[in-house]
Protein backbone atom coordinates (compact mmCIF):
# COMPACT_ATOMS: atom_id res chain seq x y z
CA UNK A 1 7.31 10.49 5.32
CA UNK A 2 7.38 11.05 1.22
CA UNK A 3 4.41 10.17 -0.84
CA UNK A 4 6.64 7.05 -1.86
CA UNK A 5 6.74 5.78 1.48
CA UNK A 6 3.19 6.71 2.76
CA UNK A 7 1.94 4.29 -1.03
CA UNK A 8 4.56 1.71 -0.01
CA UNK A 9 5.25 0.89 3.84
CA UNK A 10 8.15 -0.60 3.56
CA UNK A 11 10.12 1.59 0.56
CA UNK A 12 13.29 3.35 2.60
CA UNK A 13 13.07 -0.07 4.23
CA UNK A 14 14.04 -1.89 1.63
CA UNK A 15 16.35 0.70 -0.32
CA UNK A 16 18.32 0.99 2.74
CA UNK A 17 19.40 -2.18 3.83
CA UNK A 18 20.88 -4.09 0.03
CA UNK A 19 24.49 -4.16 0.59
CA UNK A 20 24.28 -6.66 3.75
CA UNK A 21 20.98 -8.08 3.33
CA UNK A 22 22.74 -11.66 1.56
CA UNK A 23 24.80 -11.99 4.70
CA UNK A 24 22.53 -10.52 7.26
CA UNK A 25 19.92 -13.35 5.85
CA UNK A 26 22.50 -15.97 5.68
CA UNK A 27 23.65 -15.15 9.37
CA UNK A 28 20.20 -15.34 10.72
CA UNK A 29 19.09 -18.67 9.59
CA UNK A 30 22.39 -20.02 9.93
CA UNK A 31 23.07 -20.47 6.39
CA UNK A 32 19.56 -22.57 6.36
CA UNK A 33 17.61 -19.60 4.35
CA UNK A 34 19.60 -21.06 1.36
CA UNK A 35 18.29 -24.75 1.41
CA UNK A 36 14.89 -23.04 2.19
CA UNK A 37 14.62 -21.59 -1.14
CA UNK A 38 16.02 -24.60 -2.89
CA UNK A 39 13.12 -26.54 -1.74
CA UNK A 40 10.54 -23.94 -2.68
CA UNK A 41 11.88 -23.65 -5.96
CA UNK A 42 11.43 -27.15 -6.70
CA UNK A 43 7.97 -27.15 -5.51
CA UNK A 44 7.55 -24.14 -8.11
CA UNK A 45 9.03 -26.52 -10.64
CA UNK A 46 7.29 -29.60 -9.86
CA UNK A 47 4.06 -28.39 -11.23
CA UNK A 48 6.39 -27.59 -14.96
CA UNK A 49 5.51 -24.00 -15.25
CA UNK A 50 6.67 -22.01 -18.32
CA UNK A 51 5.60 -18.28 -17.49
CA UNK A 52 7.13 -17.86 -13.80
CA UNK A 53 7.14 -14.11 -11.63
CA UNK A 54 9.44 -14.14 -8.66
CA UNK A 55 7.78 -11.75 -7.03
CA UNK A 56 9.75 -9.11 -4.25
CA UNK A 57 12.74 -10.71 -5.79
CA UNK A 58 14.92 -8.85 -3.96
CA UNK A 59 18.65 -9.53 -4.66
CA UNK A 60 17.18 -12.23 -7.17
CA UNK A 61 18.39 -15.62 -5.46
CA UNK A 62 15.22 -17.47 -5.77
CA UNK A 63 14.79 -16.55 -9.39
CA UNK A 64 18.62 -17.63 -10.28
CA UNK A 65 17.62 -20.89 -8.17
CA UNK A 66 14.51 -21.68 -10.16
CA UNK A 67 16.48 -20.99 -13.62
CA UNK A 68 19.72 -22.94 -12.61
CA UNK A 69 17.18 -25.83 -11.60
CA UNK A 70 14.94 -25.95 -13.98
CA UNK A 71 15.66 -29.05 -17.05
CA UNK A 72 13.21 -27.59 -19.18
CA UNK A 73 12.88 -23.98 -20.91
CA UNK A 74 11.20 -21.61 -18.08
CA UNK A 75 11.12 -17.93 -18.73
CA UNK A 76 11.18 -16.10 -15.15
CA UNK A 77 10.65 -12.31 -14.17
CA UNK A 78 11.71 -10.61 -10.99
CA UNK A 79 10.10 -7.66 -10.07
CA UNK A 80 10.63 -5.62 -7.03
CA UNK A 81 10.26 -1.94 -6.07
CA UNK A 82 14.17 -1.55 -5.09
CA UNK A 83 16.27 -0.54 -7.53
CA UNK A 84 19.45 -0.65 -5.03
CA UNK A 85 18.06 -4.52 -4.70
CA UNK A 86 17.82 -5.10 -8.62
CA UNK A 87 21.01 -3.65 -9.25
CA UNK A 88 22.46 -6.83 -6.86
CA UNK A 89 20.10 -9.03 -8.42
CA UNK A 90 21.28 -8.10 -12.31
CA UNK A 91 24.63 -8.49 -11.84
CA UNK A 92 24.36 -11.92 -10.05
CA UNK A 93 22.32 -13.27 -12.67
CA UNK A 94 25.01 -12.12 -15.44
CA UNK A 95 27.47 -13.82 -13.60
CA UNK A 96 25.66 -17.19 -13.09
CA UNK A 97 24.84 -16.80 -17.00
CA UNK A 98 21.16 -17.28 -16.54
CA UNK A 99 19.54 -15.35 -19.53
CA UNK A 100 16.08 -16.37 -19.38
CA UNK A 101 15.46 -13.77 -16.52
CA UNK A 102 14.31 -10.15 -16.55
CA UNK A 103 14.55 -8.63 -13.73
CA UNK A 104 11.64 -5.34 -13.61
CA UNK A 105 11.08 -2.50 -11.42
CA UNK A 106 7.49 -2.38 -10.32
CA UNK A 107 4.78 -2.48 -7.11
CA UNK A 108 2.98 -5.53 -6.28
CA UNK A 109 -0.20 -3.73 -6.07
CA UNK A 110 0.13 -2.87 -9.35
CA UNK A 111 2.29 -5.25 -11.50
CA UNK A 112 2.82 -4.35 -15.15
CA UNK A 113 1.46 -7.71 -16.30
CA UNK A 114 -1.45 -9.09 -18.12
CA UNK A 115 -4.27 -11.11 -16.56
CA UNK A 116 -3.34 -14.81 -16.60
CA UNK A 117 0.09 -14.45 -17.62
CA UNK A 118 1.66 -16.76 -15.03
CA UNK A 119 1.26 -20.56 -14.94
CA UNK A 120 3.93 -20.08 -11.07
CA UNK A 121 4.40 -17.00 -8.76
CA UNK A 122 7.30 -17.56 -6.20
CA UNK A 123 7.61 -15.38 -3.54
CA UNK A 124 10.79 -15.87 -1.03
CA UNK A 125 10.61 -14.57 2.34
CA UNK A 126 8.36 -11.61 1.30
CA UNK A 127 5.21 -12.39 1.61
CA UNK A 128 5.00 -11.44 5.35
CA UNK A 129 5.94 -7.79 4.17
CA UNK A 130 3.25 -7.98 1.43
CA UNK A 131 0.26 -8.91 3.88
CA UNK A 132 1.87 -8.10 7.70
CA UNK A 133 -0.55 -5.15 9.20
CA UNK A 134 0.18 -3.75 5.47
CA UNK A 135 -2.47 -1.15 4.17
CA UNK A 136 -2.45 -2.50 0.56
CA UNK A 137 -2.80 -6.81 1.67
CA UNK A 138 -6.02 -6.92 0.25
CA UNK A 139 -4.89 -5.23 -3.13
CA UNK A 140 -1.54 -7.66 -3.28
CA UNK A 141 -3.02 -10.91 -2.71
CA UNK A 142 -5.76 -9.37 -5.87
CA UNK A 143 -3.37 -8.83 -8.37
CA UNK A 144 -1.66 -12.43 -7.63
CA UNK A 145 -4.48 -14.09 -8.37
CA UNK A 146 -4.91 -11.50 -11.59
CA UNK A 147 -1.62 -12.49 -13.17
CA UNK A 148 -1.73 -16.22 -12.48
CA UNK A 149 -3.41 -18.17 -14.93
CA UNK A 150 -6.55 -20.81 -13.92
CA UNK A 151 -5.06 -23.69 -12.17
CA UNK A 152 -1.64 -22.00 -11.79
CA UNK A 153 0.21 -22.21 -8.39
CA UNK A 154 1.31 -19.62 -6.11
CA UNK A 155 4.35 -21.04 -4.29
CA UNK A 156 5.86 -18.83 -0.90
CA UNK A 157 8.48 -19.47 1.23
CA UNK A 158 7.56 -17.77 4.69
CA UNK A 159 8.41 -17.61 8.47
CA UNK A 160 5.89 -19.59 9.88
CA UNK A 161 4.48 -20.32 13.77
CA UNK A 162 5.80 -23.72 15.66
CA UNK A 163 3.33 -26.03 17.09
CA UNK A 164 4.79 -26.51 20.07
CA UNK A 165 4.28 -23.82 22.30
CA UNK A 166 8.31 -23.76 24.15
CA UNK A 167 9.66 -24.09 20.29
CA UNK A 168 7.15 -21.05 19.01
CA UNK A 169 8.46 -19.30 22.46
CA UNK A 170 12.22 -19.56 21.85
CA UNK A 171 11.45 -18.56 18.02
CA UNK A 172 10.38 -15.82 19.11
CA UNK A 173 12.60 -14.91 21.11
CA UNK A 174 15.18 -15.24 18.82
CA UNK A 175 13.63 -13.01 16.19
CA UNK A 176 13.59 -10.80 18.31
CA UNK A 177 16.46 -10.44 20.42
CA UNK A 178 19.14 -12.12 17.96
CA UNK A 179 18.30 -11.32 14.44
CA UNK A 180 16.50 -7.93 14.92
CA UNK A 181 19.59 -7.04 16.84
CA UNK A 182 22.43 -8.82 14.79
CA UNK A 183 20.93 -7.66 12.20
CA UNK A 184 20.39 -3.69 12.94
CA UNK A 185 24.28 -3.82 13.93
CA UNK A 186 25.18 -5.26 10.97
CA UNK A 187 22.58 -3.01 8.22
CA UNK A 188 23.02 0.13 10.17
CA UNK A 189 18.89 0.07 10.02
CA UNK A 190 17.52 -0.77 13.43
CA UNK A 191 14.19 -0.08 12.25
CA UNK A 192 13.83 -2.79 9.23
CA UNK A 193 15.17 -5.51 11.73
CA UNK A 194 12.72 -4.97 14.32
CA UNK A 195 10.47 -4.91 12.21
CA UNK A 196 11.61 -8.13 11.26
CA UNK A 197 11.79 -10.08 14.33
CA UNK A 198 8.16 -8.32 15.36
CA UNK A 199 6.59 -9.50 12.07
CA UNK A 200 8.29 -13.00 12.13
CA UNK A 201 6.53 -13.02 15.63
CA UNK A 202 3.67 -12.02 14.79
CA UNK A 203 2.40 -13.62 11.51
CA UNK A 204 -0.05 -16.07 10.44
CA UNK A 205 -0.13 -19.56 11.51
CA UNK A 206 -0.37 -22.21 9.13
CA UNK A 207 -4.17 -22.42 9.69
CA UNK A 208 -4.43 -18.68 9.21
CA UNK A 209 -2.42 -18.15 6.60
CA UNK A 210 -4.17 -21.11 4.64
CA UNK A 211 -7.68 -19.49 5.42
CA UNK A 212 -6.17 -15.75 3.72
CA UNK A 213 -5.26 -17.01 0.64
CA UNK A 214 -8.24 -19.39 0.14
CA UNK A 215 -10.67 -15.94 1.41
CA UNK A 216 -8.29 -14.30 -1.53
CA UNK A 217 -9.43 -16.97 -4.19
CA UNK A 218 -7.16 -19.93 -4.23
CA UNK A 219 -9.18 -23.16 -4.45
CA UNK A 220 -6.77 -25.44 -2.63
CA UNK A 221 -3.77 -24.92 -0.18
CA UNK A 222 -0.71 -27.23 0.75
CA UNK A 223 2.12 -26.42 3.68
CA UNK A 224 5.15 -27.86 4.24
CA UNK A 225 6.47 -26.94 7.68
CA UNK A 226 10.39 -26.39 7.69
CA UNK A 227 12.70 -26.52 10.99
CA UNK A 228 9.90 -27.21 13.57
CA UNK A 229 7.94 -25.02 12.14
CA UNK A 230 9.90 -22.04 12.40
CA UNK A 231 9.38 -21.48 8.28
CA UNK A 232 6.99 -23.18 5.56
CA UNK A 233 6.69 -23.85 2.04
CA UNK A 234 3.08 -22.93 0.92
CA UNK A 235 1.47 -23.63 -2.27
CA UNK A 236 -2.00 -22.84 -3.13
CA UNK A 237 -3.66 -23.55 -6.54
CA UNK A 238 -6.58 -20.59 -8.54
């Protein structure tokens, strides 16, 4: 392991797998990953943010979603630590037109931001990576809350836990059988997809994840369960 990847758990992860990740996401949640987003980035845009971080925006469809939504001017950065992933993520937003995104290299334990600079921080599908058994949790949630400004929203789109016990136990099944497998074959990286059907399994329950981020210093949490549960939209308010 390189000092990269012992500072960031998930680095060769995430450099690896960018060429099939669209599709392998796509395939996984039968196209439904798409909608998913749509909704969260109208909840980000419901509370009229100017200043707007998509944070781990990976191949940058949640930040060209927010921008090709949005009816007023919004300016929107996407940072992530994969280059291979902002490379994808810069030439999709040139071709949709959107110019009122940046797209930055950085670490979300340390982002290269002023306090209170954000009135929305979006975070699609990646905040399970930022918090799941990860080292540096404590020191991610922190600088959130650092570059959000009072009574700004943090907005995340997540895999979630079902209710219903027989649901939860067939989601979890399928995490891990189907898409860590379908999706190993498909990335040539066996290791990021089970890690991905053992963290979907795994993670926070709406309760739990509702008592982090208030124990990180939001004052007020909201969850909107998606597909019996299987995923959320979470907002929570500093």
């Amino acid at each position: 392991m390189t000092d990269a990847e012992g500072s960031r758990p998930l680095y060769g992860m995430f450099t690896d797998i960018p060429p099939h990740y669209d599709l392998i996401n796509h395939l996984i949640t039968w196209g439904m990953d798409k909608k998913w987003r749509k909704k969260a980035a109208q909840t980000c845009l419901s509370f009229r943010p100017r200043q707007i971080l998509d944070l781990c925006c990976g191949t940058g469809d949640m930040a060209i979603e927010i921008a090709g939504l949005a009816d007023y001017p919004v300016e929107i950065r996407g940072l992530d630590y994969s280059q291979p992933m902002l490379d994808i993520a810069t030439a999709k937003a040139a071709t949709s037109q959107d110019k009122n995104i940046i797209f930055v290299s950085g670490e979300a334990g340390k982002l290269p931001f002023p306090d209170e600079f954000f009135d929305c921080v979006s975070i699609s599908f990646a905040f399970r990576n930022l918090t799941y058994k990860n080292p540096l949790a404590v020191r991610h949630l922190a600088e959130i809350i650092r570059v959000l400004k009072k009574g700004g929203h943090c907005v995340i789109a997540e895999s979630s836990q079902p209710t219903n016990g027989l649901i939860r136990a067939c989601y979890h099944f399928y995490m891990r059988q189907y898409a860590g497998r379908i999706g190993g074959w498909l990335s040539g990286n066996k290791a990021a997809y089970r890690y991905l059907g053992e963290s979907a399994a795994g993670f926070y329950s709406p309760v739990e994840l509702s008592k982090l981020l208030v124990k990180s210093g939001f004052q007020k949490t909201d969850y909107h369960p998606l597909f019996w549960g299987a995923a959320g939209i979470y907002s929570a308010t500093k």
